[in-house]
PDB file of N, CA and C in Angstrom:
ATOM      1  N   UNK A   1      18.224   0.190  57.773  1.00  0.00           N
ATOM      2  CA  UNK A   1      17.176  -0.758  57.415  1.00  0.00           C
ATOM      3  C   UNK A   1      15.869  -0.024  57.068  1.00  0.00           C
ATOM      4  N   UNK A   2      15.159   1.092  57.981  1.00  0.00           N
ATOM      5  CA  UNK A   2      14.125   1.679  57.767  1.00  0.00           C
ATOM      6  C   UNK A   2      14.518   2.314  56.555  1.00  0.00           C
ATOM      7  N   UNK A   3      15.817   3.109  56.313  1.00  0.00           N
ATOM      8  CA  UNK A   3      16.000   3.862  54.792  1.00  0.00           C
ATOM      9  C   UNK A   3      15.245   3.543  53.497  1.00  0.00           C
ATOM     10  N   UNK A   4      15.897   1.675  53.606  1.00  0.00           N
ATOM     11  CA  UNK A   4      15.676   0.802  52.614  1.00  0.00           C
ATOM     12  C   UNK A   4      14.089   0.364  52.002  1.00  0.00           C
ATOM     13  N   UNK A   5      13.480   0.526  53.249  1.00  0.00           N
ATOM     14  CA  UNK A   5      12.047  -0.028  53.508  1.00  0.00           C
ATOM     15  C   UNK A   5      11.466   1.405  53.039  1.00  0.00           C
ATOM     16  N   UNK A   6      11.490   2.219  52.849  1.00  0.00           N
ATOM     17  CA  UNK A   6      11.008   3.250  52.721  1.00  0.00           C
ATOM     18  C   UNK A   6      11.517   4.256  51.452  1.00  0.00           C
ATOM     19  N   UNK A   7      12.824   3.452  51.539  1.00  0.00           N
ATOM     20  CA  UNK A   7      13.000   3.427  49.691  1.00  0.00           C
ATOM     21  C   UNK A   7      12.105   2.997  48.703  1.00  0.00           C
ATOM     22  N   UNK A   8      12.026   1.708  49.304  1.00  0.00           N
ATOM     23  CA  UNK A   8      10.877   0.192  48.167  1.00  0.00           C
ATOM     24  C   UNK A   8       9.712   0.947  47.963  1.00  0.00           C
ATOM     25  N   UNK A   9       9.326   1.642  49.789  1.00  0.00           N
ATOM     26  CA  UNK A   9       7.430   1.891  49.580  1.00  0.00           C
ATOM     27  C   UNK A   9       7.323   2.940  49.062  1.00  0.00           C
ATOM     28  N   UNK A  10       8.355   4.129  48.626  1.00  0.00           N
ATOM     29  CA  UNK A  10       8.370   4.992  47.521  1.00  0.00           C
ATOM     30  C   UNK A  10       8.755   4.584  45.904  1.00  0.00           C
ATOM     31  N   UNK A  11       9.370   3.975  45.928  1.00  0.00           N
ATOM     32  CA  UNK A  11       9.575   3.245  44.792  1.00  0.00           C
ATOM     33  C   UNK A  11       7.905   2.706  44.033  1.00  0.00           C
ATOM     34  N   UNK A  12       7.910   1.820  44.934  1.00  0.00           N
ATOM     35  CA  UNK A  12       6.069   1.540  45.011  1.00  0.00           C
ATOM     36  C   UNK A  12       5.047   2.038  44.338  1.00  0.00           C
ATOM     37  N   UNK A  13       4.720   3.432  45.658  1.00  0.00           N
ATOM     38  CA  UNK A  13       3.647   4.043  45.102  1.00  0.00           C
ATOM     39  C   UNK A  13       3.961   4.886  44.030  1.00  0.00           C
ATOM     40  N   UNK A  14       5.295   5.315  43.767  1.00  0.00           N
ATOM     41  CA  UNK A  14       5.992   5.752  42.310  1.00  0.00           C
ATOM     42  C   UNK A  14       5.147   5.035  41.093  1.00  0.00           C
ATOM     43  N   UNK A  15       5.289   3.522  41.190  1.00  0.00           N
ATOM     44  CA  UNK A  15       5.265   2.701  40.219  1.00  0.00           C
ATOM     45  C   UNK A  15       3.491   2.662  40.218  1.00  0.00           C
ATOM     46  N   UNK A  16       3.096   2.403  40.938  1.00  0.00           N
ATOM     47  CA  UNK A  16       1.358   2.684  41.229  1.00  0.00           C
ATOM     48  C   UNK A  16       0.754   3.852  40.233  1.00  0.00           C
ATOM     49  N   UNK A  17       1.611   5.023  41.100  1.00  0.00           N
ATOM     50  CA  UNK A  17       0.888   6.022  40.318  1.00  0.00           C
ATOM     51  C   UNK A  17       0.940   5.914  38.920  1.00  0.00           C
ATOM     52  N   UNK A  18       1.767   5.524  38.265  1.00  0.00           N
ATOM     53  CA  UNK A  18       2.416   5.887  36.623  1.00  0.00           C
ATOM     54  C   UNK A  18       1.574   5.187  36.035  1.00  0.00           C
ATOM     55  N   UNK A  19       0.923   3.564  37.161  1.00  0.00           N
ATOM     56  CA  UNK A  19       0.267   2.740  36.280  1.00  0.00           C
ATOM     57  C   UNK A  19      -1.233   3.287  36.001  1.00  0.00           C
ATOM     58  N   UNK A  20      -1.620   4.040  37.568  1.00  0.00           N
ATOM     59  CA  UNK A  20      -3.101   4.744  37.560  1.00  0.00           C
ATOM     60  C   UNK A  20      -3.083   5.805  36.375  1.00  0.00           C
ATOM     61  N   UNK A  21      -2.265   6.438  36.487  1.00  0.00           N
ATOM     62  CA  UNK A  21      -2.063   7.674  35.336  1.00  0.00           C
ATOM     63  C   UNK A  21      -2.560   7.137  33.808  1.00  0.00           C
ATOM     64  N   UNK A  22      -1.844   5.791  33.824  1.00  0.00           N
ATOM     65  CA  UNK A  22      -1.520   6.077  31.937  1.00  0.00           C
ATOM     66  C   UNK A  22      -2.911   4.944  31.808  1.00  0.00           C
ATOM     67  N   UNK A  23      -3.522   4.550  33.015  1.00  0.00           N
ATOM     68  CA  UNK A  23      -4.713   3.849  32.865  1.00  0.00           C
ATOM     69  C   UNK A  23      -6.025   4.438  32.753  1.00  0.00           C
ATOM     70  N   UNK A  24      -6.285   5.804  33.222  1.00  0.00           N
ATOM     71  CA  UNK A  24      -7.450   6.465  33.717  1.00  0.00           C
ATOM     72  C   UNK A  24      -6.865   8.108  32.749  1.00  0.00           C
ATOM     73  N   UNK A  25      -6.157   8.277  32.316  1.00  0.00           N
ATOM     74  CA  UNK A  25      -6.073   9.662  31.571  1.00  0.00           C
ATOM     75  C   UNK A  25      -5.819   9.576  30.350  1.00  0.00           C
ATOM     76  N   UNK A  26      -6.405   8.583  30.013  1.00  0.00           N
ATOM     77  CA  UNK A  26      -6.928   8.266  27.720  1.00  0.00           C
ATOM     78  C   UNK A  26      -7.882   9.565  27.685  1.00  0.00           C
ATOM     79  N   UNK A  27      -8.475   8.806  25.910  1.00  0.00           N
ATOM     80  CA  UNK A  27      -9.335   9.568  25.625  1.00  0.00           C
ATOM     81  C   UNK A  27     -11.076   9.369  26.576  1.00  0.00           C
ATOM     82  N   UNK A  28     -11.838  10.239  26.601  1.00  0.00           N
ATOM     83  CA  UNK A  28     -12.966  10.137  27.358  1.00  0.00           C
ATOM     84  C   UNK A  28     -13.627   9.170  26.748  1.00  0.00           C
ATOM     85  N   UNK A  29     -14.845   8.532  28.073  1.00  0.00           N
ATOM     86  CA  UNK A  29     -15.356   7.415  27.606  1.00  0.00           C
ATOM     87  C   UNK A  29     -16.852   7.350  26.407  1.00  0.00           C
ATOM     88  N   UNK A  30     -15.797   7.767  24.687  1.00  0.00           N
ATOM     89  CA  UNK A  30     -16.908   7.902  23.932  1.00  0.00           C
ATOM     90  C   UNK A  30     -16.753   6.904  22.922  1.00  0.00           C
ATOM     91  N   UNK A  31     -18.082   6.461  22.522  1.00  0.00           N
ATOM     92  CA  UNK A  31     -17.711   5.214  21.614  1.00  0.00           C
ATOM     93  C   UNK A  31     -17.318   6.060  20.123  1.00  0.00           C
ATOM     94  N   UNK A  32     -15.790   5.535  19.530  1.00  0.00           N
ATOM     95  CA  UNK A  32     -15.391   6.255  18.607  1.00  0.00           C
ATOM     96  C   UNK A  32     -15.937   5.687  17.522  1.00  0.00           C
ATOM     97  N   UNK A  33     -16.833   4.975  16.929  1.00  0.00           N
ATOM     98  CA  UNK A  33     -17.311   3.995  16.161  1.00  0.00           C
ATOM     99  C   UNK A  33     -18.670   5.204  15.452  1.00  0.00           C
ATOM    100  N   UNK A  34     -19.354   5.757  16.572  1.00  0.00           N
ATOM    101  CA  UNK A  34     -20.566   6.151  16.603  1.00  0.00           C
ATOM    102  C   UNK A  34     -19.806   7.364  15.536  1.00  0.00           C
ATOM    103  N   UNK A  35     -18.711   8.316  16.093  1.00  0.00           N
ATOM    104  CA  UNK A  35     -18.451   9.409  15.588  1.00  0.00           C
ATOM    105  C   UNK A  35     -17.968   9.062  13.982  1.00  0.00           C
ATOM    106  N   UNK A  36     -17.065   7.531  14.051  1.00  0.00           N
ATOM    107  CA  UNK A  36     -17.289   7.632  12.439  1.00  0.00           C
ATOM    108  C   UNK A  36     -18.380   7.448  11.600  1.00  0.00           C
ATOM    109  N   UNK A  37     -18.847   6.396  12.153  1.00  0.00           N
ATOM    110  CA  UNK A  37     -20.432   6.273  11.357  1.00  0.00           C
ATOM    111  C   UNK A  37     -21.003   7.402  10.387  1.00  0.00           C
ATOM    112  N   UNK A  38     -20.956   8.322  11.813  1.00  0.00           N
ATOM    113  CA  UNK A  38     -21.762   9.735  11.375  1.00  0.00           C
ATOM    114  C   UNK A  38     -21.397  10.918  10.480  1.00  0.00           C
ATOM    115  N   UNK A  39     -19.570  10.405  10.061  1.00  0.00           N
ATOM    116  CA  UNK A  39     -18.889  11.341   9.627  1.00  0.00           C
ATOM    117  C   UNK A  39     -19.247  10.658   7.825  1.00  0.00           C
ATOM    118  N   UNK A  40     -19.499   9.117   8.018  1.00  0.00           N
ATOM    119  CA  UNK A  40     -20.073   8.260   6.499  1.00  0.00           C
ATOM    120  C   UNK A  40     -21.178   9.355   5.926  1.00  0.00           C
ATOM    121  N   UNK A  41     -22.202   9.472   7.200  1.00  0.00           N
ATOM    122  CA  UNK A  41     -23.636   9.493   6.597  1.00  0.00           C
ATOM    123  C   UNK A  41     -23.545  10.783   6.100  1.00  0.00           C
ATOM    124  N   UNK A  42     -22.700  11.820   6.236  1.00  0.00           N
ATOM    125  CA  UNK A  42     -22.506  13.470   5.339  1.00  0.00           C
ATOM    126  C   UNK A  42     -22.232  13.320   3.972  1.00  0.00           C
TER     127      UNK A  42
END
């Protein structure tokens, strides 16, 4: 029974992490708008 239970809560924080990961490790927080703008005005 404990196996099982401790299967799930690895399973879990498995599934946690993958979601923190692919949520918080994009590109940095730059507005990409600004960089085209500026690439117009050359």
């Amino acid at each position: 029974m404990y196996l099982i239970l401790l299967e799930a809560l690895g399973a879990g924080l498995i599934l946690i992490l993958i979601v923190w990961w692919t949520m918080f490790s994009g590109r940095p927080k730059q507005d990409s708008t600004t960089d085209l703008d500026q690439g117009k005005d050359k």
